[in-house]
Protein backbone atom coordinates (compact mmCIF):
# COMPACT_ATOMS: atom_id res chain seq x y z
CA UNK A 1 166.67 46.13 107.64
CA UNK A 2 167.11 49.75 108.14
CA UNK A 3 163.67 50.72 107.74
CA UNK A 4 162.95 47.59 110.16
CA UNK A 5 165.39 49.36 112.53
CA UNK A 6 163.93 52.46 111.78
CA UNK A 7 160.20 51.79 112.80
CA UNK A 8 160.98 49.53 116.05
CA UNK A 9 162.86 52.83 117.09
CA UNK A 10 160.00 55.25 116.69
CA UNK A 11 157.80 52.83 117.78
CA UNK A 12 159.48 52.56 121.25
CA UNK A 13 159.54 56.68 121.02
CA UNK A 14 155.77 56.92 120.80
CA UNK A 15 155.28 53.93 123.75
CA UNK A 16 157.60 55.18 125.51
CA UNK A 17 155.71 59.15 125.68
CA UNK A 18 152.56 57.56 126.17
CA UNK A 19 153.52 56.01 129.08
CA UNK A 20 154.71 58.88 131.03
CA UNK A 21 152.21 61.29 129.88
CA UNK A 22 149.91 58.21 131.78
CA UNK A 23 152.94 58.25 134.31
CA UNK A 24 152.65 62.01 135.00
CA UNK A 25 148.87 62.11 135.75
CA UNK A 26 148.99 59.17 138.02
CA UNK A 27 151.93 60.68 139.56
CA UNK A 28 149.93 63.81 140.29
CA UNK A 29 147.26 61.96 142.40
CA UNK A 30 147.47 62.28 146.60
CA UNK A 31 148.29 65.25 148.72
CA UNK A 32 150.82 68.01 148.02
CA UNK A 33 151.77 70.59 150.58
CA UNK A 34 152.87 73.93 149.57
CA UNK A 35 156.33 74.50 150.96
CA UNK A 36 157.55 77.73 149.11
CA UNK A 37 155.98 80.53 146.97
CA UNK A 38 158.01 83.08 145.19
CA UNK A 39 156.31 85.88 143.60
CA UNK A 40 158.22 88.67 141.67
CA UNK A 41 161.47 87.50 142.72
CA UNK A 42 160.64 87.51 146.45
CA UNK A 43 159.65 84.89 148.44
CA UNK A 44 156.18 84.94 150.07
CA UNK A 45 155.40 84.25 153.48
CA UNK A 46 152.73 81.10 153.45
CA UNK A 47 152.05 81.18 157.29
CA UNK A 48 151.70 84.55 156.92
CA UNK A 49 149.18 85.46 153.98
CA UNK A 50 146.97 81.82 154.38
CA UNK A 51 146.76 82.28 158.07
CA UNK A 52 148.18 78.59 158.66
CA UNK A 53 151.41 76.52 157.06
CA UNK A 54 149.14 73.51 156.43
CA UNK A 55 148.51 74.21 152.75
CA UNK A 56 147.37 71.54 150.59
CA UNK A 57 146.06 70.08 146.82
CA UNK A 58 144.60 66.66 147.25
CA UNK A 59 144.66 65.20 143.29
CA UNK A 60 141.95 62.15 143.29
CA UNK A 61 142.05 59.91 140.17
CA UNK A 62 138.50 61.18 139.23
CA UNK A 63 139.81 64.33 137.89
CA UNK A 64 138.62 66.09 141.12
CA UNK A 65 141.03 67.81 143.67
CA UNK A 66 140.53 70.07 147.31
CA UNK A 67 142.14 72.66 147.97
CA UNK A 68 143.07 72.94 151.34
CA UNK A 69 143.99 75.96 153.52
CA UNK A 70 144.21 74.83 157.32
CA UNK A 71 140.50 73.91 158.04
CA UNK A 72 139.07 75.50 154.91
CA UNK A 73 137.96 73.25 151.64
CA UNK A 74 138.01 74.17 148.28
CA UNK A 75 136.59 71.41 145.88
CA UNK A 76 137.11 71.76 141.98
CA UNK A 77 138.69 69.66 139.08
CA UNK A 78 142.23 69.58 137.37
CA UNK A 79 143.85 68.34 134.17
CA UNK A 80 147.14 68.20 132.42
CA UNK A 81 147.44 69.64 128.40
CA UNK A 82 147.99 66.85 126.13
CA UNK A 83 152.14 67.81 126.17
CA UNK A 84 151.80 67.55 130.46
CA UNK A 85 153.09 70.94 130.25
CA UNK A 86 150.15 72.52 131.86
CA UNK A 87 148.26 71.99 134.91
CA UNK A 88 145.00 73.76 134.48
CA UNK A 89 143.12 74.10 137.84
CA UNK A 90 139.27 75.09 138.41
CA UNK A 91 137.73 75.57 141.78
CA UNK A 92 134.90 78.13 140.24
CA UNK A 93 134.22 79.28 136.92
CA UNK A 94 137.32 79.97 135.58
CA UNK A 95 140.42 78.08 134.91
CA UNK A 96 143.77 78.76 135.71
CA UNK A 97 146.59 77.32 134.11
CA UNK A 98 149.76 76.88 135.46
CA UNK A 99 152.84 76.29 133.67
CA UNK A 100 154.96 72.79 134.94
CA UNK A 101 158.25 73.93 135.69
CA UNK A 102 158.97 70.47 137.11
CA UNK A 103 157.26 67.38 138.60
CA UNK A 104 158.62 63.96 139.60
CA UNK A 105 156.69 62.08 142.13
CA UNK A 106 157.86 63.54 145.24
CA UNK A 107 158.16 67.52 144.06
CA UNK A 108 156.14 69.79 142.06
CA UNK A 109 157.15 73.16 140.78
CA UNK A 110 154.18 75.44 138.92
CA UNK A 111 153.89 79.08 137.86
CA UNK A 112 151.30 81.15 137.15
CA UNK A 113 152.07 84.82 135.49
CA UNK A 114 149.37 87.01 138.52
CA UNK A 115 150.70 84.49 141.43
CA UNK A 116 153.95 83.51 141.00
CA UNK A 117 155.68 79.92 141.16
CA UNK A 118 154.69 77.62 143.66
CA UNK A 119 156.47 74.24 145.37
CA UNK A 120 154.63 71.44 146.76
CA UNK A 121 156.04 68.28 148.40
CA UNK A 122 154.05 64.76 147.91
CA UNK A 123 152.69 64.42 151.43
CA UNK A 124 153.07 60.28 152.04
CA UNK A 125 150.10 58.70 153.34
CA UNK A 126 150.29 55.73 156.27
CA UNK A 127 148.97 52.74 154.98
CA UNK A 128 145.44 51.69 156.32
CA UNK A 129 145.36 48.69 158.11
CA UNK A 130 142.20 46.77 157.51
């Protein structure tokens, strides 16, 4: 009975990780703005060094993303490490991986070492009306 016990236990454990590392990437998908960057303690103006405030990742469920800074469009792909504790980003040739500091549905908080750590809100869509 205790061995029964046992294995019903861990198997819940392992279900239950699967389903939010599935959780986490389909959380991820839609369109983030960036609302704060601090780097080296201070924080960063975003107005200021992008020119605009309207600062966005758009996640698609393809495994493709934009990057958007006011009217210009990056286009590149992103994926999570197997442990979701890495985002790793690539709009060229090289990838950048950002540590998760945190990430629920509506907020995402990343770091990268050179750049510093960066918020983003979940931007909700309207519905389309068909």
């Amino acid at each position: 009975m205790k061995k029964l016990k046992t294995i019903l236990i861990l198997t819940f454990f392992v279900l239950f990780c699967q389903s939010a590392i599935a959780q986490t990437a389909q959380e991820l998908l839609g369109k983030w703005q960036l609302v704060k960057w601090v780097k080296n303690g201070k924080e960063k103006d975003i107005r200021s060094y992008f020119k605009t405030d309207q600062v966005y990742q758009i996640f698609k469920d393809d495994r493709t993303f934009e990057s958007v800074n006011g009217s210009e469009v990056h286009n590149g792909k992103w994926h999570f490490s197997n442990d979701n504790t890495e985002l790793t980003l690539t709009t060229t040739i090289i990838p950048i991986k950002f540590r998760i500091d945190y990430f629920d549905s509506e907020k995402r908080i990343m770091t990268y070492k050179d750049l510093g750590t960066f918020t983003y809100i979940k931007i909700k869509e309207p519905e389309k009306i068909e």
